[in-house]
Protein backbone atom coordinates (compact mmCIF):
# COMPACT_ATOMS: atom_id res chain seq x y z
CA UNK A 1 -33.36 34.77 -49.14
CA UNK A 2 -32.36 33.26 -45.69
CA UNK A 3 -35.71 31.96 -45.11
CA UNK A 4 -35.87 30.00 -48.57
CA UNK A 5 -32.80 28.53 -47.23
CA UNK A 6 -33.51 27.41 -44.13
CA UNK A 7 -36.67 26.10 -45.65
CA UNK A 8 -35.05 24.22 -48.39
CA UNK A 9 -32.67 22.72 -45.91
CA UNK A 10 -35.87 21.63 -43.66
CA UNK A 11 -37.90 20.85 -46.26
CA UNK A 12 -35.28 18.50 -47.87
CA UNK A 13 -34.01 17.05 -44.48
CA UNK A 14 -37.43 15.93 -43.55
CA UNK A 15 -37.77 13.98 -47.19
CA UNK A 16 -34.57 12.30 -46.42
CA UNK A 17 -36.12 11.12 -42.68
CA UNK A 18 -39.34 10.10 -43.74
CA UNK A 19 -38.34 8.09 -46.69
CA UNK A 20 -35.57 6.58 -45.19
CA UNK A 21 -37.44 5.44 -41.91
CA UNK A 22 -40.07 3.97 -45.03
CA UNK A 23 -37.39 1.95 -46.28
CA UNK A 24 -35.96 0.93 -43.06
CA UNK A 25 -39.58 -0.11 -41.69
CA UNK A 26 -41.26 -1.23 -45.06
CA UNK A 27 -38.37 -2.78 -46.88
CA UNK A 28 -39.12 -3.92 -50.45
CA UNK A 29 -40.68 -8.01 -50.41
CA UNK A 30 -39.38 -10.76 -52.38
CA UNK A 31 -42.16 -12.50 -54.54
CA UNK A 32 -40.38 -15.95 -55.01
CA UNK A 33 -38.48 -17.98 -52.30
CA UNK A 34 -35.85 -15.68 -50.24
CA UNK A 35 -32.97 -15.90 -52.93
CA UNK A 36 -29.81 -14.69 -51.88
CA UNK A 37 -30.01 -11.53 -54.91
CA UNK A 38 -33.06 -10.03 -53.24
CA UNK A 39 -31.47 -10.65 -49.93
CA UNK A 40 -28.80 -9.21 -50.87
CA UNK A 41 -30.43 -5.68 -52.12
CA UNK A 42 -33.19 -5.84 -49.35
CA UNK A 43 -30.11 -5.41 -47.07
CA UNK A 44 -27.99 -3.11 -49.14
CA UNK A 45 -31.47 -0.73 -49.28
CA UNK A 46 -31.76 -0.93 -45.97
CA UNK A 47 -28.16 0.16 -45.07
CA UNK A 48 -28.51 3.16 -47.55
CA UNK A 49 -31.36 3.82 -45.43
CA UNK A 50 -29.68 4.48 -42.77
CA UNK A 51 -27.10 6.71 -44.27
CA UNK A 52 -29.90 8.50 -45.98
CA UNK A 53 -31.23 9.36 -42.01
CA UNK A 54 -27.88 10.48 -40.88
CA UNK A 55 -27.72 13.33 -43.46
CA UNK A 56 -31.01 13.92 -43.11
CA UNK A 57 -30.81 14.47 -39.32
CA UNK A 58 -27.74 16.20 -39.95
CA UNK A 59 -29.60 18.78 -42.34
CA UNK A 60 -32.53 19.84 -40.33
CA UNK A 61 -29.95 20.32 -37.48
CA UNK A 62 -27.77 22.96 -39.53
CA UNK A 63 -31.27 24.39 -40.61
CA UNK A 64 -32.19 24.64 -36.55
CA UNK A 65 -28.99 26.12 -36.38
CA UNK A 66 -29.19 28.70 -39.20
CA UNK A 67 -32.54 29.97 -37.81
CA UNK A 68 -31.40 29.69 -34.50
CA UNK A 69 -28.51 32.35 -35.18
CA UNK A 70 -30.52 34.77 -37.32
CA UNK A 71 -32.92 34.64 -34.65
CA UNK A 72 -29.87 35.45 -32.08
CA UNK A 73 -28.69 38.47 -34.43
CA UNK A 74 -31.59 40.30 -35.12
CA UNK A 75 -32.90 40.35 -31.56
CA UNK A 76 -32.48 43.22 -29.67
CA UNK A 77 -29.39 43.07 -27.06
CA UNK A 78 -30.36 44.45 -23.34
């Protein structure tokens, strides 16, 4: 049960990074001349972005942690 939760936190941590860090380095074009709408959302996409990476961090850390104090409690003690 633990492990599908510390793998659901990974799994959904890492989506966040990677396609955040698209968005950030591939940001959408704009077709016509640079009009001040698609500037507009090309920068409002890219803040998201970067939002988007915090949490994402942010969930494969508690993840790391999770695992990490599982990992702590079922070891044996000397």
């Amino acid at each position: 049960m633990l492990a599908g939760l510390i793998g659901g936190l990974a799994l959904g941590g890492g989506y966040l990074m990677v396609s955040a860090g698209r968005a950030i380095l591939y940001p959408a074009p704009c077709e016509p001349a640079e009009t001040s709408q698609c500037a507009f959302e090309r920068d409002l996409a890219v803040q998201i972005a970067r939002r988007q990476t915090l949490v994402g961090g942010a969930l494969l850390l508690l993840a790391l942690a999770i695992f990490s104090a599982l990992r702590a409690k079922s070891s044996p003690s000397s």
